[in-house]
N, C-alpha and C. Protein backbone atom coordinates (compact mmCIF):
# COMPACT_ATOMS: atom_id res chain seq x y z
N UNK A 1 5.64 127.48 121.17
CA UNK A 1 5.05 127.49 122.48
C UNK A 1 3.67 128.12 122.40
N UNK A 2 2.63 127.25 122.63
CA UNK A 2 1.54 128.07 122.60
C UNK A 2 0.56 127.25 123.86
N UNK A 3 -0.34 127.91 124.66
CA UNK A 3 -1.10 127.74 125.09
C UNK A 3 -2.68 127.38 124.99
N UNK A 4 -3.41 126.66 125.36
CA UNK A 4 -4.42 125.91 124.78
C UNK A 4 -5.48 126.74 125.70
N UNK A 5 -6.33 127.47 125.79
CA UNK A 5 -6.83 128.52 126.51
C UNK A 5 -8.70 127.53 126.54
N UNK A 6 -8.93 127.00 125.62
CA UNK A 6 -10.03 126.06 125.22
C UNK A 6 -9.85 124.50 126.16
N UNK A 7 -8.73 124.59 126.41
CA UNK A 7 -8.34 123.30 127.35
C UNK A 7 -9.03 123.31 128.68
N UNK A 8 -9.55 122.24 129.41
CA UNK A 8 -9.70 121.81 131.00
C UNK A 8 -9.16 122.17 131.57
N UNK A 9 -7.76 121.99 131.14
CA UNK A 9 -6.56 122.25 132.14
C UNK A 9 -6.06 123.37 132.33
N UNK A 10 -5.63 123.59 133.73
CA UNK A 10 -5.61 125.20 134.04
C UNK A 10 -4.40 125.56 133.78
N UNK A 11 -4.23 126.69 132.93
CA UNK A 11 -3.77 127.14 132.63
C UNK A 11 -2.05 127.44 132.70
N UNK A 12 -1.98 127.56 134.48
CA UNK A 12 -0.37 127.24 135.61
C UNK A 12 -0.03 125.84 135.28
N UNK A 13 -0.76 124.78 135.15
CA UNK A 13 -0.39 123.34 135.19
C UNK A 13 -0.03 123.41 133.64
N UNK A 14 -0.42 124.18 132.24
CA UNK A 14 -0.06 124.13 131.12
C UNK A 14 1.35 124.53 131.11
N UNK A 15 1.56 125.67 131.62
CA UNK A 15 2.92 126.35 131.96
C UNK A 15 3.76 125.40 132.48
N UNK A 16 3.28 124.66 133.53
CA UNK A 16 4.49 123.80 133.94
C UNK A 16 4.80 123.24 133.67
N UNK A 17 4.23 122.38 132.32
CA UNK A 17 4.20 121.15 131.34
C UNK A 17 4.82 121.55 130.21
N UNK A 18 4.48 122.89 129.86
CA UNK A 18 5.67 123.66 129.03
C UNK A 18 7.03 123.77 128.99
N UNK A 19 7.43 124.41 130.57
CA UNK A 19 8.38 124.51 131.10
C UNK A 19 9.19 123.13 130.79
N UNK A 20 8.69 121.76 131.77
CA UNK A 20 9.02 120.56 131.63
C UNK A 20 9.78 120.27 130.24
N UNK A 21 8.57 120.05 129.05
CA UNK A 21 9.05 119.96 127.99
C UNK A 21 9.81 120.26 127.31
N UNK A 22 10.13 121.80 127.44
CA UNK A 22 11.27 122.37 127.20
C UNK A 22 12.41 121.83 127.81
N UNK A 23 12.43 121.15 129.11
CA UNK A 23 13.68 120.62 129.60
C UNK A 23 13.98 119.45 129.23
N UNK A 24 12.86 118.73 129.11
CA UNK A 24 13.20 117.34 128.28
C UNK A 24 13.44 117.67 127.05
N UNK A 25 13.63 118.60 126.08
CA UNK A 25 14.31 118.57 124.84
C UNK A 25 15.31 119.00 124.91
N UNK A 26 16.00 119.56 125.73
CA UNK A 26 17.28 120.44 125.47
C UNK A 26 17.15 122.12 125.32
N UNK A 27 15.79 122.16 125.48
CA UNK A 27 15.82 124.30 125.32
C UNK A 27 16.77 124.92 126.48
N UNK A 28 16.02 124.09 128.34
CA UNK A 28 17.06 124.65 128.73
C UNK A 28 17.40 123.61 129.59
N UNK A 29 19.18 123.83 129.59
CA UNK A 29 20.01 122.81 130.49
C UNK A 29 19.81 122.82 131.74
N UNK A 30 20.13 121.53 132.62
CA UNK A 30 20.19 121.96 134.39
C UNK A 30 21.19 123.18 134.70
N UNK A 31 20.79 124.08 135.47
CA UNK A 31 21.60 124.90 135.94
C UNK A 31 21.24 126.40 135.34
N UNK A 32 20.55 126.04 134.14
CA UNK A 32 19.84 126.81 133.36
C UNK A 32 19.05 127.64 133.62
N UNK A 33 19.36 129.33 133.50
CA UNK A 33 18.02 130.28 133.89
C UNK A 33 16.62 129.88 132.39
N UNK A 34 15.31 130.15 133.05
CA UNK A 34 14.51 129.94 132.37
C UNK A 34 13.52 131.26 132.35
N UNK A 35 12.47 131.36 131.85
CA UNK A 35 11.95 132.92 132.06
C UNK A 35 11.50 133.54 132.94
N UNK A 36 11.54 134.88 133.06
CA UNK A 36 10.68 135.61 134.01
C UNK A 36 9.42 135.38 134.10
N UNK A 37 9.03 135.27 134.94
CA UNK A 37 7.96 135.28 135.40
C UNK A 37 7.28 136.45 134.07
N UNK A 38 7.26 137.75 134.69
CA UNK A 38 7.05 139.23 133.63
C UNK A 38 7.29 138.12 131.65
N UNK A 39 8.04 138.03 131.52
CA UNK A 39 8.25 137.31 130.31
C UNK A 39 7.61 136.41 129.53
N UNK A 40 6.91 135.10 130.67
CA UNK A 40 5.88 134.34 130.34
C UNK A 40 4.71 135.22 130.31
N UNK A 41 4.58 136.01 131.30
CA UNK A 41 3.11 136.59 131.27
C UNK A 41 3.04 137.35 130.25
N UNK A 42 4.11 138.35 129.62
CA UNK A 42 3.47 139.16 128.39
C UNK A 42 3.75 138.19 126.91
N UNK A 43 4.44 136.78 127.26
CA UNK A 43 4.39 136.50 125.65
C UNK A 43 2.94 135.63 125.88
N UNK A 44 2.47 134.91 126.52
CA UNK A 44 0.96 134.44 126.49
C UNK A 44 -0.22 135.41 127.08
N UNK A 45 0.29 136.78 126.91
CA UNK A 45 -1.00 137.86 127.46
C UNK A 45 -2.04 136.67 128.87
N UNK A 46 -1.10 136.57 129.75
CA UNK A 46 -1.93 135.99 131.33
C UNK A 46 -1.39 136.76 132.26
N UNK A 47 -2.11 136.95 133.29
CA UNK A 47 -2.03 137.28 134.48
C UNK A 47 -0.42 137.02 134.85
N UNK A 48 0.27 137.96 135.39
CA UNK A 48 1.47 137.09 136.35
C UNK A 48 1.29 136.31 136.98
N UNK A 49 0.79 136.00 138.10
CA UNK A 49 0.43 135.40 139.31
C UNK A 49 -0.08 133.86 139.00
N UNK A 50 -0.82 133.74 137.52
CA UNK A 50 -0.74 132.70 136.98
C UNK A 50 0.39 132.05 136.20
N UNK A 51 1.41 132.51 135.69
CA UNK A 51 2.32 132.30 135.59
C UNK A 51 3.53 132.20 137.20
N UNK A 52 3.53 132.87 137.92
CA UNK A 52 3.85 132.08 138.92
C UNK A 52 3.32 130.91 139.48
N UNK A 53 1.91 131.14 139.54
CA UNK A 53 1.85 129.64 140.09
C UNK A 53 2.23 128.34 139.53
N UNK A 54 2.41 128.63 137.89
CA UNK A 54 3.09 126.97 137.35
C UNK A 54 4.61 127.27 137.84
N UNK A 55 5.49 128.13 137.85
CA UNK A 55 6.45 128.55 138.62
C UNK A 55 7.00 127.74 139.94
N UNK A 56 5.80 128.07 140.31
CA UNK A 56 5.72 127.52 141.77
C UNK A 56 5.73 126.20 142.19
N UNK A 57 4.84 125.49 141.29
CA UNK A 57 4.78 124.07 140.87
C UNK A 57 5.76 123.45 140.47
N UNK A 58 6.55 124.13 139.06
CA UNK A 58 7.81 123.33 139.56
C UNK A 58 8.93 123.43 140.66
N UNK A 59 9.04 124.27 141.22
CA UNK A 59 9.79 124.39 142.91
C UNK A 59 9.28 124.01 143.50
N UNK A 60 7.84 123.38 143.49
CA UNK A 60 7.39 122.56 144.71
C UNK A 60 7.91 121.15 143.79
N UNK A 61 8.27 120.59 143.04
CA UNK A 61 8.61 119.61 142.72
C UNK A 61 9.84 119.27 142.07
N UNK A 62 10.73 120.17 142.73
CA UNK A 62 12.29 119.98 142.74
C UNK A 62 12.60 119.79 141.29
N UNK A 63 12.03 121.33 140.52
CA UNK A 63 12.32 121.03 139.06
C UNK A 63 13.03 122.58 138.90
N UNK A 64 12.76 123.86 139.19
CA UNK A 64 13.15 124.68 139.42
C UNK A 64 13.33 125.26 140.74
N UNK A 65 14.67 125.80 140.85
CA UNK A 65 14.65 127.06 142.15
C UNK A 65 14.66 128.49 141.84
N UNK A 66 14.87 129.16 142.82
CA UNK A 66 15.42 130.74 142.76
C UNK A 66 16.34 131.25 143.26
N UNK A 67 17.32 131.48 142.38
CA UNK A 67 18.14 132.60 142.59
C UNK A 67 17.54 134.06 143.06
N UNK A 68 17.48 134.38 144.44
CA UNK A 68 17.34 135.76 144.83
C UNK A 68 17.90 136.45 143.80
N UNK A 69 17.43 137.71 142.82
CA UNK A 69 17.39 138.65 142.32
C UNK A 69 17.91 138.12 140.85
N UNK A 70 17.81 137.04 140.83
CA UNK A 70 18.42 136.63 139.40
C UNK A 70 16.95 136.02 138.77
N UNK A 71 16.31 135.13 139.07
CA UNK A 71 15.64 134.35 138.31
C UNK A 71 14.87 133.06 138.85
N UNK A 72 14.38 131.98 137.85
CA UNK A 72 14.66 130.59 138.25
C UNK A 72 15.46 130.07 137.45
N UNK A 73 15.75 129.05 137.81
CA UNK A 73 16.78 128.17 137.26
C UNK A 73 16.08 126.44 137.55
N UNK A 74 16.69 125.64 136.21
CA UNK A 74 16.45 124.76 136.16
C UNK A 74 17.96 123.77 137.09
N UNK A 75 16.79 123.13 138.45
CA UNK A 75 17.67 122.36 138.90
C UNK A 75 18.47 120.97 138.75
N UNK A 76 19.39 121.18 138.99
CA UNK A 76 20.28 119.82 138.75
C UNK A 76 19.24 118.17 139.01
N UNK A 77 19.33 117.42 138.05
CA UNK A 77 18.87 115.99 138.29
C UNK A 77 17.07 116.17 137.51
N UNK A 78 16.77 117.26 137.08
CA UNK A 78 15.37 118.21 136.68
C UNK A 78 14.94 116.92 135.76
N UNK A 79 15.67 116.77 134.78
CA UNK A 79 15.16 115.94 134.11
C UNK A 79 14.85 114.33 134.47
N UNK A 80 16.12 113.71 135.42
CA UNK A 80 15.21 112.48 136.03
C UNK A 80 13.99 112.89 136.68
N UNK A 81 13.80 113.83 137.83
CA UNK A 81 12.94 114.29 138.23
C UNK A 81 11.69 113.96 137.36
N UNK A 82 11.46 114.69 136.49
CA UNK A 82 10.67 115.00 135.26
C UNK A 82 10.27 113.91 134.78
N UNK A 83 11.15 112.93 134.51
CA UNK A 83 10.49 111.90 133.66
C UNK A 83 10.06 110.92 134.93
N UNK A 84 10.19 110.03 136.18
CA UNK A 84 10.04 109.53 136.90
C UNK A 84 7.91 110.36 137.32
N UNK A 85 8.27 111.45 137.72
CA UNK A 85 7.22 111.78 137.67
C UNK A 85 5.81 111.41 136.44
N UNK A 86 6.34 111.72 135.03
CA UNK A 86 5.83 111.68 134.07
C UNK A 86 5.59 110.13 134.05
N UNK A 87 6.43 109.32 133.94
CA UNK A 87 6.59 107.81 133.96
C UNK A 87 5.57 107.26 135.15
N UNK A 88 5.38 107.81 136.53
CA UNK A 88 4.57 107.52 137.34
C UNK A 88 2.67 107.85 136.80
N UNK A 89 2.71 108.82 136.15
CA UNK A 89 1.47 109.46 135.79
C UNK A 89 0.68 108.81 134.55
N UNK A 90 1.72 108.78 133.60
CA UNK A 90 2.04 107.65 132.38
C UNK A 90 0.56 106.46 132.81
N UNK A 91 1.40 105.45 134.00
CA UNK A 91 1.23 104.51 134.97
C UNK A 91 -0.40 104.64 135.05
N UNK A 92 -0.34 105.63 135.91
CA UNK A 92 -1.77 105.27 136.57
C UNK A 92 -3.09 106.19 135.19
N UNK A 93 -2.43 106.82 134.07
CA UNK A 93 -3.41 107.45 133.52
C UNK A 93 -3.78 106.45 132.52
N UNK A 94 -3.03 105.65 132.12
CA UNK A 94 -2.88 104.85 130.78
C UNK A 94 -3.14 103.53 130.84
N UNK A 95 -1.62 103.22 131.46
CA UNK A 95 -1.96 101.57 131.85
C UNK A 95 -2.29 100.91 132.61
N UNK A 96 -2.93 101.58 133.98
CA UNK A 96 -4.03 100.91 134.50
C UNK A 96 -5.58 100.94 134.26
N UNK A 97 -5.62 102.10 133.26
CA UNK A 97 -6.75 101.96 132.71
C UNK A 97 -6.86 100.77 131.60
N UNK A 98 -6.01 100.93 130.99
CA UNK A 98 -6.05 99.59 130.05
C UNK A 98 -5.85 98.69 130.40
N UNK A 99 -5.63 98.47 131.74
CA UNK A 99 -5.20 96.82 132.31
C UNK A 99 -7.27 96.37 132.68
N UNK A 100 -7.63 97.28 133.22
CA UNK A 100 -9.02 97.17 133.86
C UNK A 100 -9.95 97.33 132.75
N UNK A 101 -9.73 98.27 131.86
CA UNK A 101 -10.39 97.59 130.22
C UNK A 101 -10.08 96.50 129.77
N UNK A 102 -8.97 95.84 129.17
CA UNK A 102 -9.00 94.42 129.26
C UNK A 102 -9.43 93.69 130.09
N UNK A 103 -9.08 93.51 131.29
CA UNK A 103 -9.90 92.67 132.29
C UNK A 103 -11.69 92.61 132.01
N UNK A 104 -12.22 93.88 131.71
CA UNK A 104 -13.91 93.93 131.40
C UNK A 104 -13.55 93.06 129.82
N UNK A 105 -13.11 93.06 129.05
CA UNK A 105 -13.09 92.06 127.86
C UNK A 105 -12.28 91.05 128.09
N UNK A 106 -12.08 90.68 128.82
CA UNK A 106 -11.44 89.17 129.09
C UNK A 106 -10.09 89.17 127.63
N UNK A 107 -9.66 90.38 127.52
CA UNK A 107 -8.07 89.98 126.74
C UNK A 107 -7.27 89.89 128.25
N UNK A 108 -6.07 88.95 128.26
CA UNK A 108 -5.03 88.63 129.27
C UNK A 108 -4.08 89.44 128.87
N UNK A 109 -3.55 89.84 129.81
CA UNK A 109 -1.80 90.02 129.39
C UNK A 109 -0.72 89.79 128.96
N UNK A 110 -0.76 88.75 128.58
CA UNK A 110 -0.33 87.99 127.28
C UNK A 110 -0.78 88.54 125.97
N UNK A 111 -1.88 88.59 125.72
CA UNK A 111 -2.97 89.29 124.59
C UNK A 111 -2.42 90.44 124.46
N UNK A 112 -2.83 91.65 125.30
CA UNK A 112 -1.91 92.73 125.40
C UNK A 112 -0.75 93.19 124.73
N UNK A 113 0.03 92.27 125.67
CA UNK A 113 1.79 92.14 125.28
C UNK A 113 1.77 92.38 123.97
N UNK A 114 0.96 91.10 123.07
CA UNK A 114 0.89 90.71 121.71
C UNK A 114 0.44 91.96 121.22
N UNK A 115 -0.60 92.29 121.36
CA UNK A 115 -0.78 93.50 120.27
C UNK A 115 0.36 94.81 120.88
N UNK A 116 0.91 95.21 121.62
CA UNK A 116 1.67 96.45 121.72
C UNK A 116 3.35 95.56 121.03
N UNK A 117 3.46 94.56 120.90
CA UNK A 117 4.59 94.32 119.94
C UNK A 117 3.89 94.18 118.62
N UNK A 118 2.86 94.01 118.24
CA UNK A 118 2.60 93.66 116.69
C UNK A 118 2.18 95.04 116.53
N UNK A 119 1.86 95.95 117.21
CA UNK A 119 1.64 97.82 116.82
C UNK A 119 3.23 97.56 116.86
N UNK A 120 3.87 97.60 117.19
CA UNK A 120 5.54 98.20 116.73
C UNK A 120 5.77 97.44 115.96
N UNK A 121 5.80 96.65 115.28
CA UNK A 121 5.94 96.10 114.15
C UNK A 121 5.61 96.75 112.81
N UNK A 122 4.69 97.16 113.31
CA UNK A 122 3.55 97.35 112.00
C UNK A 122 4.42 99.21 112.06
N UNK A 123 4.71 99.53 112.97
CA UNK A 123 5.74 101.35 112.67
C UNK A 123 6.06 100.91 111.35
């Protein structure tokens, strides 16, 4: 787990992408406590409050809750959650950019198709 401090991206949104990842591998299960707040902040030396706010981010997006005096916890369904989101973002970061780059070079979608099966081929 490490943080990219040289990155664009702020810092809470790294955390939450952390967090995420960790749930899409199996670190922690639905139902699952995940760290303190206090915990993230002294193993990446940040602010608390920045570490809450990726916190926060995922409870605003029905990925973690809180247990009053216990913690957060990773909520039930976290991982469809997670990937639907990711899969939506996927969408508009990737392949509609590459649909509108092809379109400026006149490859079709057909064309396309062809080369993302002849790249898996070639794995």
């Amino acid at each position: 787990m490490k943080l990219n401090e040289d990155s664009t991206k702020p810092l809470f949104l790294q955390i939450a992408e952390m967090i995420e990842d960790m749930i899409l591998e199996g670190d922690f299960k639905e139902e699952e406590q995940v760290f303190s707040t206090n915990q993230l902040a002294q193993t990446f030396k940040i602010n608390p409050a920045t570490a809450r706010k990726g916190f926060n981010l995922l409870v605003e997006d029905d990925i973690l809750y809180k247990k009053r005096g216990l913690g957060m916890f990773v909520k039930k369904g976290a991982i469809n959650m997670i990937k639907s989101k990711r899969k939506k973002n996927f969408f508009e970061e990737y392949i509609l950019k590459m649909i509108k780059e092809a379109e400026k070079l006149s490859i079709t979608k057909e064309d396309l198709i062809d080369m993302i099966r002849k790249y898996g081929e070639d794995i």
